[in-house]
Protein backbone atom coordinates (compact mmCIF):
# COMPACT_ATOMS: atom_id res chain seq x y z
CA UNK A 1 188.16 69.81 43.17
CA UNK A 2 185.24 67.45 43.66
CA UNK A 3 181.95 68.46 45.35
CA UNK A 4 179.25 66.07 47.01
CA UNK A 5 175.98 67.03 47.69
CA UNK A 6 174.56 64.55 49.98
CA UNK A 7 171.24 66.24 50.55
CA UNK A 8 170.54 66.50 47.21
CA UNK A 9 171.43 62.69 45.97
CA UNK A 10 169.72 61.01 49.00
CA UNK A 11 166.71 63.37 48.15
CA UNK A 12 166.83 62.03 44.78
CA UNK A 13 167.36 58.71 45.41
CA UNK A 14 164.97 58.34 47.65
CA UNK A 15 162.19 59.90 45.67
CA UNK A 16 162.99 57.47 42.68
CA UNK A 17 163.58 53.99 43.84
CA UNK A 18 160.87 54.53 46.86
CA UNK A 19 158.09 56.85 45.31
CA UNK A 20 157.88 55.30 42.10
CA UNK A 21 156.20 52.49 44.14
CA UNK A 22 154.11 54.25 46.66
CA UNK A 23 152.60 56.61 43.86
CA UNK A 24 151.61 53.76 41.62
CA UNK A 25 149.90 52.09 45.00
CA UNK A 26 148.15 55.34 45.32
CA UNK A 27 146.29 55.90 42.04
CA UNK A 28 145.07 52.25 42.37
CA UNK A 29 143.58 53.25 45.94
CA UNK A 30 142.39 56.39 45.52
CA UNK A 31 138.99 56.62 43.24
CA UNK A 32 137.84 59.81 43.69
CA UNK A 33 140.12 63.48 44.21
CA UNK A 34 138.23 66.29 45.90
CA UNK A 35 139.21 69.83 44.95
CA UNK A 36 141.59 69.94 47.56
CA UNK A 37 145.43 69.91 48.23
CA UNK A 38 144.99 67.45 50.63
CA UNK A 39 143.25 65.24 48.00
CA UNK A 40 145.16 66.01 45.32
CA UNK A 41 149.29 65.46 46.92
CA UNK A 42 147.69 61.73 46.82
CA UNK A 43 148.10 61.56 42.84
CA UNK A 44 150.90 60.28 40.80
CA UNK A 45 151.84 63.25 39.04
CA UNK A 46 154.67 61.67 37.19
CA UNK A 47 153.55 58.01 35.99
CA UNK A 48 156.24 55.44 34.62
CA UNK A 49 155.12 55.95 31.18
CA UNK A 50 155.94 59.37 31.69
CA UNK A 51 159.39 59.04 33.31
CA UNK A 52 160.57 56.65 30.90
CA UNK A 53 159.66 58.71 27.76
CA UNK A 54 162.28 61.54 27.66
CA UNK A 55 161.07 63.43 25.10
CA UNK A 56 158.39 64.93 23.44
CA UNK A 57 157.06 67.24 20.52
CA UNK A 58 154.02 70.16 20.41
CA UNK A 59 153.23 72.92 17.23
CA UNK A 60 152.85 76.36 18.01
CA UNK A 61 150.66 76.82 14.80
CA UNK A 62 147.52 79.07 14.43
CA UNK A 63 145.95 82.38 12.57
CA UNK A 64 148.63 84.42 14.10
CA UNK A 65 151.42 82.01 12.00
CA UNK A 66 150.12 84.39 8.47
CA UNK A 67 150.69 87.31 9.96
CA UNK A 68 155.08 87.69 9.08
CA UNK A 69 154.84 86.64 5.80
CA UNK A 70 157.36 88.17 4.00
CA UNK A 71 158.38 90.31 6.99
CA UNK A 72 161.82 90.98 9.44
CA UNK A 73 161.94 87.78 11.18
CA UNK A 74 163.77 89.58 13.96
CA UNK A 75 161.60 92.58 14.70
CA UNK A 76 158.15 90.92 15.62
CA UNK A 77 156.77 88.88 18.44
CA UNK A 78 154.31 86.27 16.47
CA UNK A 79 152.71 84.71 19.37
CA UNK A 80 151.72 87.94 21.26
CA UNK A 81 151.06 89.62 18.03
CA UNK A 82 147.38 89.99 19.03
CA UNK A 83 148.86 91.96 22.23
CA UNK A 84 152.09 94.02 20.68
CA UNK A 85 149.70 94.89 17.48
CA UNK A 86 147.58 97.73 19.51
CA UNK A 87 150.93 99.37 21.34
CA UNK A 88 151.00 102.77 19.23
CA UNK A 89 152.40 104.62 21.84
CA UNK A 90 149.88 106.74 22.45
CA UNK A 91 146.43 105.43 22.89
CA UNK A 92 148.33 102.19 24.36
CA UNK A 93 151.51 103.67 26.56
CA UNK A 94 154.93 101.62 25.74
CA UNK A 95 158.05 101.94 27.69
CA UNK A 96 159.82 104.14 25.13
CA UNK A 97 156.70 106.54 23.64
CA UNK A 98 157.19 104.73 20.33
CA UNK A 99 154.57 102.21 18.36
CA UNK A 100 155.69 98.68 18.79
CA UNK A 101 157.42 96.89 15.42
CA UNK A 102 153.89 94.98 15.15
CA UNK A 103 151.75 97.75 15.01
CA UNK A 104 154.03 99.43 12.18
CA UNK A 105 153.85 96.23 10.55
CA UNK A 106 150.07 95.44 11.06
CA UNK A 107 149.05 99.07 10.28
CA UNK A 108 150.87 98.49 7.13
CA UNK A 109 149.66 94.81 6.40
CA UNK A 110 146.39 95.15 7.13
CA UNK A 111 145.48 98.62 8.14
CA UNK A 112 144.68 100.43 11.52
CA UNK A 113 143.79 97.86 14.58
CA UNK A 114 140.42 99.97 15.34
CA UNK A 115 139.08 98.95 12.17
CA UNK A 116 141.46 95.83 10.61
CA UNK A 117 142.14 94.17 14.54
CA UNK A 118 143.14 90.81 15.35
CA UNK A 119 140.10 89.11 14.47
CA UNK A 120 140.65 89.79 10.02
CA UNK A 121 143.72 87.71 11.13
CA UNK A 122 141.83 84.69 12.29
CA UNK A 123 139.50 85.44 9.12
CA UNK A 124 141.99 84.78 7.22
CA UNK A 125 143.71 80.92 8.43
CA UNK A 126 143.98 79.51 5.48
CA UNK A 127 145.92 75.91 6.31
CA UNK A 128 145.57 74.14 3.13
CA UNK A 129 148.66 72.34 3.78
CA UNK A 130 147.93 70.24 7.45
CA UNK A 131 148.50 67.19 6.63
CA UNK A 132 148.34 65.06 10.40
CA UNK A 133 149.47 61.53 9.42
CA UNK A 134 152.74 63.86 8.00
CA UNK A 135 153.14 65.41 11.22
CA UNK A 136 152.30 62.22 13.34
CA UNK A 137 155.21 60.01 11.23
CA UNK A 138 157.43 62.88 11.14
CA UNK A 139 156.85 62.95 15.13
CA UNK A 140 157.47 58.93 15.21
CA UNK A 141 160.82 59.52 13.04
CA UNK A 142 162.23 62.03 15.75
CA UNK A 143 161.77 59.61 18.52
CA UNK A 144 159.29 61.37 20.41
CA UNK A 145 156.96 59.29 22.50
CA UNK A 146 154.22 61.80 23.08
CA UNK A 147 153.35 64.27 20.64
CA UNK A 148 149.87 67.16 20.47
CA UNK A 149 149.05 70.81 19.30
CA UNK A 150 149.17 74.24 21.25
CA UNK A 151 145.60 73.76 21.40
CA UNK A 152 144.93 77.08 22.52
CA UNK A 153 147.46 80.38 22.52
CA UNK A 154 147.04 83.49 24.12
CA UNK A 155 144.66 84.72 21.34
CA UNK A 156 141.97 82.27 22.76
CA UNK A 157 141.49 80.61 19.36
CA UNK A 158 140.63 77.02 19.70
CA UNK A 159 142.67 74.50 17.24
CA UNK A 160 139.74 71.86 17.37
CA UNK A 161 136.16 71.70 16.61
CA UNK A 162 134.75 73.49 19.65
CA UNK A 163 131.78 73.91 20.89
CA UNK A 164 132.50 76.07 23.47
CA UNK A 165 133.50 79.15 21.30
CA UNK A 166 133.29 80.04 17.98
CA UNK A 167 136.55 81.27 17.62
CA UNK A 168 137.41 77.77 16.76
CA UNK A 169 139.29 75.83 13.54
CA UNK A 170 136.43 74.40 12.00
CA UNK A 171 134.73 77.46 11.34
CA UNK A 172 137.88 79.62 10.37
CA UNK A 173 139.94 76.57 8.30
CA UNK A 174 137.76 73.72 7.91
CA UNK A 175 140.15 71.91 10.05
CA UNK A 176 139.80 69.83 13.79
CA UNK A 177 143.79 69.60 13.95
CA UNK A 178 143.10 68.26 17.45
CA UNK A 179 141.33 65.08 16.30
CA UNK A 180 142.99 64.40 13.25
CA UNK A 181 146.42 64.36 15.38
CA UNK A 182 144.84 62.78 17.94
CA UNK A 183 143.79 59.67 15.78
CA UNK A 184 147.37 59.65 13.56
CA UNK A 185 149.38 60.07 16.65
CA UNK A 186 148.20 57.23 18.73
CA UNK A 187 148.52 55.17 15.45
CA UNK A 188 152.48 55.55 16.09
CA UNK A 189 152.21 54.28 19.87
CA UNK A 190 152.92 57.70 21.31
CA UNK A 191 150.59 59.39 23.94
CA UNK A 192 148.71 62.51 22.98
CA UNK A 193 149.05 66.01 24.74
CA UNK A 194 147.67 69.52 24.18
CA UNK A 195 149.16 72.91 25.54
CA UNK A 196 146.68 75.58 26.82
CA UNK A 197 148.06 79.43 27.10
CA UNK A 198 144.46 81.31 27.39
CA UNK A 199 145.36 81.68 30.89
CA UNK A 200 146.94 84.95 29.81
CA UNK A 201 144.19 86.15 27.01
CA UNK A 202 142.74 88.25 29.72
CA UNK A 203 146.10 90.56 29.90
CA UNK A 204 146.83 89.41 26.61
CA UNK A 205 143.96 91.78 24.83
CA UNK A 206 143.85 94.00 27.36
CA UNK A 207 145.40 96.59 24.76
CA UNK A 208 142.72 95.74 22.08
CA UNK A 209 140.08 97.23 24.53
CA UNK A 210 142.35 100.61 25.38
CA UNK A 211 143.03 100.89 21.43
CA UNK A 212 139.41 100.93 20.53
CA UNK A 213 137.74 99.50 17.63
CA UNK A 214 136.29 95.97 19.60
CA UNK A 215 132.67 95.32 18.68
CA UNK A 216 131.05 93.72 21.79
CA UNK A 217 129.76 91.07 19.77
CA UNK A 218 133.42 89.92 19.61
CA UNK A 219 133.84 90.24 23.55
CA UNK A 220 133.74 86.35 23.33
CA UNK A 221 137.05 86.43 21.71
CA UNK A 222 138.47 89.90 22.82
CA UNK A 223 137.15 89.12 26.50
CA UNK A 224 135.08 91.72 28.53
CA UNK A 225 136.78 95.42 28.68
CA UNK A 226 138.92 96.06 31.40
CA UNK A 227 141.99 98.18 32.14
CA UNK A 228 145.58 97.24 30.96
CA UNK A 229 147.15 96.82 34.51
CA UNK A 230 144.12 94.14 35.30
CA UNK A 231 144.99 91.26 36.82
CA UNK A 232 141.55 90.00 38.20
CA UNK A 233 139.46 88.54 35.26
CA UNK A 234 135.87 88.81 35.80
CA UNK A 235 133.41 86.08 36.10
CA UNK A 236 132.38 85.22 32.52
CA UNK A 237 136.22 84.69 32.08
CA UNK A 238 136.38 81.86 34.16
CA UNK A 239 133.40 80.19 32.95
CA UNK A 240 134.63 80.60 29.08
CA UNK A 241 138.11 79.45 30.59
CA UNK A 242 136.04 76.59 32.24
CA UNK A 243 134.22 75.56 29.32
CA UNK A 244 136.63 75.38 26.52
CA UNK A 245 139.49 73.46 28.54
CA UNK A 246 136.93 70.92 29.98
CA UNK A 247 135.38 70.53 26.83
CA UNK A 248 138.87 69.34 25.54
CA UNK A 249 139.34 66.99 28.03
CA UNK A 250 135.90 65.18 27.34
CA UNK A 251 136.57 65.12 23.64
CA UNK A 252 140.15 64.22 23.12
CA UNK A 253 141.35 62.60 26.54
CA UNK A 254 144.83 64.11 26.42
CA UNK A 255 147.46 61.98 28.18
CA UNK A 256 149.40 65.03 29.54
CA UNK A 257 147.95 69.07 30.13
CA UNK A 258 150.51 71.61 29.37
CA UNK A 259 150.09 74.78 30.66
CA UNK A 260 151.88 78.10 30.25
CA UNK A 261 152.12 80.69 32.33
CA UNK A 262 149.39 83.27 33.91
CA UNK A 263 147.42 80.53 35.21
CA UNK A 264 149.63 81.06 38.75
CA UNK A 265 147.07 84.70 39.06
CA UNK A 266 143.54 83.05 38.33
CA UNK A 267 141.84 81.71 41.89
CA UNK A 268 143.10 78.85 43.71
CA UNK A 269 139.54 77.27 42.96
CA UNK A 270 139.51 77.25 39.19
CA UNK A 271 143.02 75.46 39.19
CA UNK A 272 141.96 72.80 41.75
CA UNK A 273 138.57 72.52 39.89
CA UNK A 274 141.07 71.74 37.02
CA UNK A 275 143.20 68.82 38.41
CA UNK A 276 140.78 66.91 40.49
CA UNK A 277 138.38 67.19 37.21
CA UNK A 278 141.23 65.81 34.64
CA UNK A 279 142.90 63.19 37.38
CA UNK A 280 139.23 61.74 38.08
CA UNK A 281 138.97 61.62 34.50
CA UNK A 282 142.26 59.29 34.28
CA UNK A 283 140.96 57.41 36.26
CA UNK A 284 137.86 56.82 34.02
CA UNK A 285 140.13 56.57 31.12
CA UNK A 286 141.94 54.00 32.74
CA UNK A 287 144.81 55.81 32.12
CA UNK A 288 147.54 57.86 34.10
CA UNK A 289 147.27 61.51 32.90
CA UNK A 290 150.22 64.25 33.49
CA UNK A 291 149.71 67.52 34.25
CA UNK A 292 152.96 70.60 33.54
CA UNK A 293 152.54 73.92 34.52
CA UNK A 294 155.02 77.00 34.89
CA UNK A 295 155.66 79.68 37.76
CA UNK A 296 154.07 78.86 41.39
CA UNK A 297 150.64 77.66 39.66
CA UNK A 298 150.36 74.29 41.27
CA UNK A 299 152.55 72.06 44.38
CA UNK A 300 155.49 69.96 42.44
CA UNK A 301 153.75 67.28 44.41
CA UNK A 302 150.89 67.19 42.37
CA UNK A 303 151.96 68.64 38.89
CA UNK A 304 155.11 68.63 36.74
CA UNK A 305 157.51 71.66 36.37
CA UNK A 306 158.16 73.04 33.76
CA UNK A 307 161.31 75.72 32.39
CA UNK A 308 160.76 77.63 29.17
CA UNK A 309 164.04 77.22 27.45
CA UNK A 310 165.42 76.51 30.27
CA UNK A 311 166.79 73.43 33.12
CA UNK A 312 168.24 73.10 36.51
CA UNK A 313 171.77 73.12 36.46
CA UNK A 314 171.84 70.20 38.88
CA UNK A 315 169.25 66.74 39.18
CA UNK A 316 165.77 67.81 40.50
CA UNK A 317 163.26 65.80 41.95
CA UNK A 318 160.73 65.37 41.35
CA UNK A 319 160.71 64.68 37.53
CA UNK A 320 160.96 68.19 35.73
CA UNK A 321 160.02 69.04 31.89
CA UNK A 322 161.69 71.65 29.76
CA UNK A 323 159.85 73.46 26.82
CA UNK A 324 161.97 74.55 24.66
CA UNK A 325 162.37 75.70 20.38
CA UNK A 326 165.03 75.36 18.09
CA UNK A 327 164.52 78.85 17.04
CA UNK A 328 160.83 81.02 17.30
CA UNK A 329 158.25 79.76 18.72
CA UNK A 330 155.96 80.56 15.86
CA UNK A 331 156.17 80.57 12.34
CA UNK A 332 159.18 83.46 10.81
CA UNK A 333 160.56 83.98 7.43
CA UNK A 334 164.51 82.52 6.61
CA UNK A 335 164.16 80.85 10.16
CA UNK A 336 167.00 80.18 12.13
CA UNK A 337 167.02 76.70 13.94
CA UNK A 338 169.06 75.33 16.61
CA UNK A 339 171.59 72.28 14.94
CA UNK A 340 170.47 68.92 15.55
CA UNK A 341 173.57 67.82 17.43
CA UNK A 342 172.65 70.91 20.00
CA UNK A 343 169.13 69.72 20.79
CA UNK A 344 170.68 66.75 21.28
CA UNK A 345 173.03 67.92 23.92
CA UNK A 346 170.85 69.80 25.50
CA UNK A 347 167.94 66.38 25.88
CA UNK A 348 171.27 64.61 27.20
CA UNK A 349 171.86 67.09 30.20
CA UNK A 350 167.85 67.16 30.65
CA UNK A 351 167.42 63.22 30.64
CA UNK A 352 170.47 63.43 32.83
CA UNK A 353 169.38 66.05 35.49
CA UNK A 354 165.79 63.91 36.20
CA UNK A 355 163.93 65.51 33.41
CA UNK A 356 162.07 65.52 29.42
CA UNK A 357 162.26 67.91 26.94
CA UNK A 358 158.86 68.89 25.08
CA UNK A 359 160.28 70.58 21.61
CA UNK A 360 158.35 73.09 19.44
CA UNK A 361 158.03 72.81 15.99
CA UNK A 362 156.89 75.59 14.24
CA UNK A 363 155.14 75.24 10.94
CA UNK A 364 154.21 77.18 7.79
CA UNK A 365 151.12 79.27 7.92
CA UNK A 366 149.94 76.93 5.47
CA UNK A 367 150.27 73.94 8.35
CA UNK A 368 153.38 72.26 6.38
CA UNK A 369 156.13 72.02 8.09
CA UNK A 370 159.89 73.77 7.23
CA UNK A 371 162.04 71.09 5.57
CA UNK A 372 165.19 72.61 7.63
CA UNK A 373 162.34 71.22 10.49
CA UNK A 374 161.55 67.85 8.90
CA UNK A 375 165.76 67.29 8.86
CA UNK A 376 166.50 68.53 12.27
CA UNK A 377 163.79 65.70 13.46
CA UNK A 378 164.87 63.17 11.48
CA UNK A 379 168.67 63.52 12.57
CA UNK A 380 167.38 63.76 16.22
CA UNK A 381 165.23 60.40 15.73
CA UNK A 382 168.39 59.00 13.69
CA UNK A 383 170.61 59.77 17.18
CA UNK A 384 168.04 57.78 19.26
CA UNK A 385 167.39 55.36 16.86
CA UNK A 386 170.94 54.49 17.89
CA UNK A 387 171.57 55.56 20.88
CA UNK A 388 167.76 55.91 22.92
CA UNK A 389 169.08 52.82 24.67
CA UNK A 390 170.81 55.19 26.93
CA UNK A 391 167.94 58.05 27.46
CA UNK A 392 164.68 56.33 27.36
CA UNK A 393 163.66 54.61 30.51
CA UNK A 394 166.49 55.83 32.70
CA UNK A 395 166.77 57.57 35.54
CA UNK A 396 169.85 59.72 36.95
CA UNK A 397 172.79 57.71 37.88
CA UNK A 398 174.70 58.54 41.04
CA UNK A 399 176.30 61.75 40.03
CA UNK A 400 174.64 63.58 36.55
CA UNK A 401 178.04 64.50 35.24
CA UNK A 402 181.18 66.10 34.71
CA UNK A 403 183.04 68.58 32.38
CA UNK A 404 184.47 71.84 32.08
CA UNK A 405 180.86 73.63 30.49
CA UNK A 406 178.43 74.78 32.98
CA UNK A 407 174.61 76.30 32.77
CA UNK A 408 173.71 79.09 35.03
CA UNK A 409 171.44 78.52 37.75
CA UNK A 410 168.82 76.78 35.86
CA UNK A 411 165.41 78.46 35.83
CA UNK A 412 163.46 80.94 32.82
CA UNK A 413 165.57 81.28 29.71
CA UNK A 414 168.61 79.62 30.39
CA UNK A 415 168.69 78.82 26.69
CA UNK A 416 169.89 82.29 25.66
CA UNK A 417 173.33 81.42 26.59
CA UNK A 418 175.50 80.33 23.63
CA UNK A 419 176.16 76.88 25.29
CA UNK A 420 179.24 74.65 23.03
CA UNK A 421 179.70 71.36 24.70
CA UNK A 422 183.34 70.11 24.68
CA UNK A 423 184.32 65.89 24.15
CA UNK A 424 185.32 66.42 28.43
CA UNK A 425 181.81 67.32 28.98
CA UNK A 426 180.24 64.22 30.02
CA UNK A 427 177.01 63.10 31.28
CA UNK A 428 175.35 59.77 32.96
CA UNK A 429 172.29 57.76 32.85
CA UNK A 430 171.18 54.23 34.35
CA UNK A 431 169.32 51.40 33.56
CA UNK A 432 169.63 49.72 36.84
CA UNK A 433 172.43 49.21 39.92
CA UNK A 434 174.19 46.70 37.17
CA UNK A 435 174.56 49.11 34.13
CA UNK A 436 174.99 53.02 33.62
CA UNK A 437 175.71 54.92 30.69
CA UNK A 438 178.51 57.66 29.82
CA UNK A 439 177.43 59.99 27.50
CA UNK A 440 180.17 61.97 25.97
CA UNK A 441 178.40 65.34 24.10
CA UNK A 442 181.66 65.42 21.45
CA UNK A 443 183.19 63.35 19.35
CA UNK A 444 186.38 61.97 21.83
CA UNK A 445 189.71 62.21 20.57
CA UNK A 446 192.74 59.71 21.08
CA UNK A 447 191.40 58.71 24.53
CA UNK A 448 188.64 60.06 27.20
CA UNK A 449 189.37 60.26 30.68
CA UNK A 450 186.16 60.13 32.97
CA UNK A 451 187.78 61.29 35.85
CA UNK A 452 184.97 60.79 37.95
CA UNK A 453 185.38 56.94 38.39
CA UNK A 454 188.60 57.12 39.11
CA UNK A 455 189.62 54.69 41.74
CA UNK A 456 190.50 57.36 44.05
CA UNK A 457 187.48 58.99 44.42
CA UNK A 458 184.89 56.37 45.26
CA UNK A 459 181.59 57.38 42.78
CA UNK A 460 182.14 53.97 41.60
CA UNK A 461 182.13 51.08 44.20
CA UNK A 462 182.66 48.33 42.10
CA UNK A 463 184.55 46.35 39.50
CA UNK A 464 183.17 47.16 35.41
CA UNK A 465 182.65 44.25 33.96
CA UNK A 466 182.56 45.16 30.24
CA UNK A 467 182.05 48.58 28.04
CA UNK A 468 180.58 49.09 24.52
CA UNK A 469 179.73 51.41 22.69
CA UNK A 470 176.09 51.87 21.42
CA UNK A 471 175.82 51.31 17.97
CA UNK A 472 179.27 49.68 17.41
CA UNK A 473 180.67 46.13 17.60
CA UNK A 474 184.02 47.54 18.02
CA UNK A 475 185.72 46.72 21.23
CA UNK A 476 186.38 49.12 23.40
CA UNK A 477 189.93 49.57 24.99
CA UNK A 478 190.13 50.61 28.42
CA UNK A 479 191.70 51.12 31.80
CA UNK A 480 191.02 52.57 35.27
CA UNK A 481 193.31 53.59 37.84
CA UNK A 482 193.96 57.04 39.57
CA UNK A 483 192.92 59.33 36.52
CA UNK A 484 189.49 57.70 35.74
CA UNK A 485 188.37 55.71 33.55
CA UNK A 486 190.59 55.92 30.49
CA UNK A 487 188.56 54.98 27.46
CA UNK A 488 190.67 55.05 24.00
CA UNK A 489 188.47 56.42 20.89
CA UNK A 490 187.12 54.17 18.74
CA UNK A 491 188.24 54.12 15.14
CA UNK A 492 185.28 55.15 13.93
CA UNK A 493 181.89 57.00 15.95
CA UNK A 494 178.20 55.62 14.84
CA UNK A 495 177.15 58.75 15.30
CA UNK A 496 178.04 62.73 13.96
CA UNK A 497 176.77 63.85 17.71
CA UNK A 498 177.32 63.02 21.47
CA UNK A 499 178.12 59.29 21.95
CA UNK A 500 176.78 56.51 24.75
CA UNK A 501 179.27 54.10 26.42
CA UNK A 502 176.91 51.44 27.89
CA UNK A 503 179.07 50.18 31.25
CA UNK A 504 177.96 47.00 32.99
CA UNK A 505 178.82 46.28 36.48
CA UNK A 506 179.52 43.87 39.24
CA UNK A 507 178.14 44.61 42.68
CA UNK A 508 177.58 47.64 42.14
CA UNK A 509 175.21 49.65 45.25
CA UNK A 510 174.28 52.40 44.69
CA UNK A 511 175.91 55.45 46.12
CA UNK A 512 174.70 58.03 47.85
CA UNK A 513 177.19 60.76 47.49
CA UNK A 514 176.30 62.70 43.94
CA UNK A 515 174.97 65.93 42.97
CA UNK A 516 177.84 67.40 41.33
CA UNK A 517 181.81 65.94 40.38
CA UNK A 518 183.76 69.05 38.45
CA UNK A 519 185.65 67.02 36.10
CA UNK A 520 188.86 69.81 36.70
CA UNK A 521 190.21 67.28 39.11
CA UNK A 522 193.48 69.08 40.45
């Protein structure tokens, strides 16, 4: 059974071999965006640099990391512990009547909310361990090409040296994380990003305000009171918003703007104040910025999408991003991680499908990171040390793949599906019209059959010329007729995880007939 989506692969095509072009014209023209759609769909929201990198790395790291030491890694929700923390039940209604696992735990930690809230938390960041050359070479090991903090979380603490609030890292830590990264990261070569979430502090301490116990003089933190079902921030919200994410921007010239979600309710005005602000300031920086964002919160022709833990289940374009973790997003005792040969499946089908992966790493409270961490990075930057050739500076090849395991309709969360790819799930990438890449995501056995360029079907319109393997000088046996392309295993794999074929071509045009080949070919 073999299904074409034409729509889909002449959309795609289209977009990359024509608008690469026409949006690099356009940021030279343009000088100046007004805070205005019309302004703004001129930009290049997805520069080469940005295309071509594949994959990236951020921390989720702050006060709020402390707080589960020596706690039930499974019971408590770290990064909206400053939200869950005031839901007794009572005073702050939850769905079942009952106090939330982190108010037992916080009651118990530190005492009751009213009188011990979130704030003894942020009095308490100790990181005596943040080492940022550490992070930066351990970032440059994995193969990452941009790297930054979660500069700000839903608990509206800043991880730099702000002047905008004094909820800030300097003055609880000692510590600008954001410029010390800043300055080891570029070292490497990689381009620097920071991830805002304070989009959602407004609902996010709504429950702070109904518990009781917030001195006004910490409304700059706890924002203004309002009522839990708010949705409508009030004025000096937007300005503090305002002022702490353009002070970033001034300071530390981030490459690429992550944002999470919530930013989709806030006014249409205060996100297009945003991008014309930071893509005029590119421009200035002589430099091509990126912005992500989640939900409906910007156009796709102006911004890049982005899927928590999750991906499209077919090639997207425009470019897309996935954030994703190998286990919580925040810092939990006895950790468990994702292996190293799933994360790299799971960047193969992204790089595949037209999009990056930005991966969390989730450090000690301290700010060193979990050795399990420091290995999973090092195998992943072992993988591309070997076999990048195949991800980095690609685009989608005709069809993205084939194989008997499937995602769900990508979208939110896909992640949460135990997904255990098979040596007959394959996947494709492409240099140019003269070479391609098959990517099988298991060690093959005997001989792999990539029924998809079989001579009968037609993906391929021209004669291979040769086939290697990346990473060994072995040659490769192989054959194509009816079944596929018959490739016989090598004797021995450079690699414990998915491995690249690298497949060179004569006259080869591209075709526009892909989307999606099921490999069951009956």
């Amino acid at each position: 059974m073999i299904k074409f989506n034409l729509t889909l692969c002449l959309s795609l095509a289209l977009s990359l071999s024509y608008g690469q072009k026409e949006n690099a014209s356009a940021t030279k023209d343009v000088k100046h965006f007004e805070e205005t759609w019309e302004s703004l769909e001129k930009v290049n929201a997805s520069p080469t640099w940005f295309q071509d990198a594949k994959f990236g790395i951020y921390a989720h790291w702050g006060p709020v990391s402390s707080a589960f030491e020596g706690s039930d890694p499974e019971k408590f929700y770290a990064g909206w512990h400053g939200m869950k923390m005031y839901e007794d039940g009572k005073k702050v209604p939850t769905k079942n009547g009952k106090p939330t696992t982190n108010f037992l735990h916080h009651s118990k930690k530190y005492g009751d909310p009213a009188k011990h809230g979130y704030k003894q938390i942020i009095e308490q960041f100790n990181p005596t361990a943040f080492d940022a050359k550490e992070w930066a070479d351990l970032f440059f090991k994995s193969g990452a090409k941009f790297a930054g903090p979660v500069a700000m979380h839903h608990d509206n603490f800043a991880m730099w040296d702000s002047k905008s609030t004094r909820w800030n890292s300097k003055n609880y830590g000692g510590i600008d994380p954001s410029a010390a990264l800043k300055k080891e990261i570029e070292a490497t070569g990689l381009k620097f990003m920071a991830s805002f979430h304070h989009a959602f502090t407004w609902q996010y301490f709504a429950p702070a305000h109904q518990y009781g116990g917030v001195d006004p003089k910490d409304y700059d933190l706890y924002t203004n009171p309002h009522d839990l079902d708010s949705k409508t921030p009030d004025e000096q919200f937007y300005a503090d918003w305002w002022a702490k994410i353009k002070e970033y921007m001034d300071v530390y010239q981030p490459d690429l703007i992550w944002f999470d979600w919530w930013l989709e309710n806030m006014t249409e005005e205060s996100r297009l104040q945003f991008l014309a602000y930071y893509y005029n300031k590119g421009i200035e920086w002589n430099k091509e910025v990126v912005v992500s964002y989640k939900e409906s919160t910007f156009p796709e022709s102006v911004a890049v999408k982005d899927y928590e833990r999750g991906r499209p289940n077919q090639p997207k374009s425009p470019t897309w991003l996935t954030d994703t973790s190998p286990g919580a997003w925040f810092y939990r005792p006895n950790a468990k991680f994702k292996t190293p040969n799933e994360l790299v499946d799971i960047l193969v089908d992204i790089v595949s499908k037209n999009g990056l992966m930005l991966l969390n790493v989730p450090p000690n409270p301290d700010g060193s990171i979990p050795q399990e961490m420091k290995n999973l990075l090092i195998e992943m930057g072992g993988w591309l040390a070997i076999n990048g050739e195949a991800i980095y500076g690609t685009r989608p090849w005709t069809i993205f793949g084939e194989g008997p395991t499937r995602l769900p309709e990508g979208g939110h969360k896909v992640e949460k599906f135990k997904i255990e790819y098979k040596n007959t799930d394959i996947r494709f990438t492409k240099k140019s019209d003269k070479e391609f890449y098959v990517i099988v995501l298991d060690t093959p056995k005997e001989e792999l059959i990539v029924t998809s360029l079989s001579t009968q079907i037609g993906v391929l319109n021209s004669k291979i010329e040769h086939i290697s393997l990346l990473g060994s000088d072995e040659k490769i046996k192989w054959t194509r007729d009816e079944r596929g392309l018959v490739l016989q295993a090598p004797k021995k794999v450079p690699t414990k995880y998915a491995h690249a074929y690298k497949i060179q071509l004569e006259g080869y045009v591209e075709n526009n007939i892909g989307g999606d080949v099921d490999a069951h070919v009956e």
